[in-house]
Protein backbone atom coordinates (compact mmCIF):
# COMPACT_ATOMS: atom_id res chain seq x y z
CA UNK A 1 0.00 0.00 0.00
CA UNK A 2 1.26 3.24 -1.35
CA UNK A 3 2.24 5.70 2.17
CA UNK A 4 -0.29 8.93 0.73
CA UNK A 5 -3.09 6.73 0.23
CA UNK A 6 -4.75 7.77 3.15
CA UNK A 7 -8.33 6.60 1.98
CA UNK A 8 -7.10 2.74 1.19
CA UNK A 9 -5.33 3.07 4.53
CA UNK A 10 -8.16 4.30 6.62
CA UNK A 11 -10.33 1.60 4.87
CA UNK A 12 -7.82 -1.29 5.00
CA UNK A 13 -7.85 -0.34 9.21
CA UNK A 14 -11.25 -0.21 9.44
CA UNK A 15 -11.71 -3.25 7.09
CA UNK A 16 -9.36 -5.64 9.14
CA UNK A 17 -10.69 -4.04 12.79
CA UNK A 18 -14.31 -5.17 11.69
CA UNK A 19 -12.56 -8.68 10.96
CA UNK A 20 -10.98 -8.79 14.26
CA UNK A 21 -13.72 -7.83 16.16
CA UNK A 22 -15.81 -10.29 14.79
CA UNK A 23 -13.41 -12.97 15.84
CA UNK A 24 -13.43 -11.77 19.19
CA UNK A 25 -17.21 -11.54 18.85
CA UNK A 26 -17.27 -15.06 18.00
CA UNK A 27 -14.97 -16.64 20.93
CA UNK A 28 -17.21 -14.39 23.86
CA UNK A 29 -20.69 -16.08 22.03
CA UNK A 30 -19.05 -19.30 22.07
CA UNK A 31 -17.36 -18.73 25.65
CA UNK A 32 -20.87 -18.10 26.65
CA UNK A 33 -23.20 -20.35 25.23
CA UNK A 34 -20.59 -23.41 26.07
CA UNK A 35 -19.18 -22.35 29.63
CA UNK A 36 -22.08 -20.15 30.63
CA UNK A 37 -25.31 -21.85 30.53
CA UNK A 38 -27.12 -18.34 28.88
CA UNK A 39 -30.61 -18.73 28.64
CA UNK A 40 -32.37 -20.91 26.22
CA UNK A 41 -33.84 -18.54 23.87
CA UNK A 42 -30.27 -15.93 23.88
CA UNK A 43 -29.25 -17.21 20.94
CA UNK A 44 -30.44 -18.93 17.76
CA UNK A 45 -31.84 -22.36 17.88
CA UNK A 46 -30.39 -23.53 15.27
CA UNK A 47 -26.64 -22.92 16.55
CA UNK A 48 -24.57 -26.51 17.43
CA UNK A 49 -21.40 -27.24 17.95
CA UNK A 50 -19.75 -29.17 15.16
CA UNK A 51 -17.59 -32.01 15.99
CA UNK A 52 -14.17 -31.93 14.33
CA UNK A 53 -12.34 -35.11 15.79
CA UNK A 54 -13.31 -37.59 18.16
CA UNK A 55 -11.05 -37.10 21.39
CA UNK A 56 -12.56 -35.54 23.87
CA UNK A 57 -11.01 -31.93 24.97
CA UNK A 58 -11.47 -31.40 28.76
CA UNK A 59 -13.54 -27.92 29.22
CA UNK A 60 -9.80 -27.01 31.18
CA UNK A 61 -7.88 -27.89 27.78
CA UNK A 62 -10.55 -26.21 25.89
CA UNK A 63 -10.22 -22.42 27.73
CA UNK A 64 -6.21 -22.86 27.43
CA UNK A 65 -6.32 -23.27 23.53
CA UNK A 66 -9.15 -20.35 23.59
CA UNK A 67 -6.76 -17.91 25.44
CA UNK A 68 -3.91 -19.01 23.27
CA UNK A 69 -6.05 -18.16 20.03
CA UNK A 70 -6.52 -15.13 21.75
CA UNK A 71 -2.94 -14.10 21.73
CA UNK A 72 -2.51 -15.31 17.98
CA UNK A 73 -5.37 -12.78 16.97
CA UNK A 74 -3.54 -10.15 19.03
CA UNK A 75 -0.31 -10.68 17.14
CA UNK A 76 -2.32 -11.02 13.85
CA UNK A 77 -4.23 -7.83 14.39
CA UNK A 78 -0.45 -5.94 15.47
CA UNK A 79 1.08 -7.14 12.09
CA UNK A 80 -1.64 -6.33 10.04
CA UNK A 81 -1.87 -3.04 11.44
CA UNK A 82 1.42 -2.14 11.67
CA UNK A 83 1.82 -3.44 7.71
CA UNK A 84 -0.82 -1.50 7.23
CA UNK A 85 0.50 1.92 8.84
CA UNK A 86 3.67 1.08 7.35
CA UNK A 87 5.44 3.62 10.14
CA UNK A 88 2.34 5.98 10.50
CA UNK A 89 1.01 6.60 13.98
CA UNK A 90 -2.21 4.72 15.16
CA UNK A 91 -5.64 6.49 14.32
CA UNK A 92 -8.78 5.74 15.49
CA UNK A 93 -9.27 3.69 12.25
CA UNK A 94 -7.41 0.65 13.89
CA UNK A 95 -9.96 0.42 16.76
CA UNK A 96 -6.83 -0.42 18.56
CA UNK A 97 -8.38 0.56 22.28
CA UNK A 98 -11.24 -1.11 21.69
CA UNK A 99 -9.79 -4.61 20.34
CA UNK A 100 -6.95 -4.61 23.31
CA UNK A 101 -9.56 -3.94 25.62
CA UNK A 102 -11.88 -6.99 24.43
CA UNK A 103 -9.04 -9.24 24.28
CA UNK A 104 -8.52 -8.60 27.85
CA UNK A 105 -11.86 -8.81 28.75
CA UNK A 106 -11.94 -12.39 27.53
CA UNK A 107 -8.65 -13.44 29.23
CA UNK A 108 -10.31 -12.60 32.62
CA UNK A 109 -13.38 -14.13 31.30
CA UNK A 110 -11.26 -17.65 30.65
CA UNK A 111 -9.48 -17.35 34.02
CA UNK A 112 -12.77 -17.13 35.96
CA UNK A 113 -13.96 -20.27 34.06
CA UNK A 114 -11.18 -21.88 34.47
CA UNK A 115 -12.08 -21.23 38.33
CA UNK A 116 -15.08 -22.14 38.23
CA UNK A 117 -14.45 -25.42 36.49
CA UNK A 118 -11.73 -26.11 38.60
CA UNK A 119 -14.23 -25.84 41.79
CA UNK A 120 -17.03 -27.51 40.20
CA UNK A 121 -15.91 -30.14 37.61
CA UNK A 122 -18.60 -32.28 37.88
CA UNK A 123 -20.79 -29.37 35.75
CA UNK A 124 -18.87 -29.30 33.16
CA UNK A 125 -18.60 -32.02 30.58
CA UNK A 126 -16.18 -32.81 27.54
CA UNK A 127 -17.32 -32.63 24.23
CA UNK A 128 -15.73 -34.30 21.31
CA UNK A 129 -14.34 -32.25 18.82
């Protein structure tokens, strides 16, 4: 990307921010609907999970791949900005505030369960995968 095409970079930010975000979107409805036991009619009936292999991933197992996905979109999400700025300072196109501060909000969110779970194991069950 050419450094004085401000519009392409401004759109490239805000293109790649809405990406990330709905990533992060995506692990807090899944965080919820598997760890959290929302109500019934929060979200649509016709979500499942869809089993990829057959070993079973205890629900402990399961939050520490989660919050290591987590950090893999964080370094994504720096290199693709920082390609993307090619030297410039951050703007408010990145959504960088924002981002950092849901990313962090869903590490605490995988600690508590991971609390939780430890405390009350018996609640929690494997799925296969």
């Amino acid at each position: 990307m050419k450094k004085d095409d401000v519009f392409g970079k401004k759109y490239a930010l805000m293109c790649g921010s809405s990406w990330f975000h709905g990533q992060l979107d995506n692990i807090k409805i899944y965080l919820e609907m598997r760890f959290c036991k929302c109500k019934e009619n929060s979200w649509p009936s016709t979500f499942e999970f869809l089993p990829t292999k057959n070993q079973p991933m205890k629900p402990l197992d399961e939050l520490k791949c989660i919050s290591s996905h987590l950090d893999n979109i964080l370094s994504q999400y720096e290199q693709k900005v920082n390609f993307i700025l090619d030297g410039d300072q951050m703007n408010i196109y990145c959504d960088d505030q924002r981002i950092r501060e849901l990313i962090q909000f869903l590490k605490v969110k995988i600690d508590n369960l991971k609390v939780k779970i430890a405390s009350q194991p018996d609640k929690f069950r494997m799925y296969s995968y």
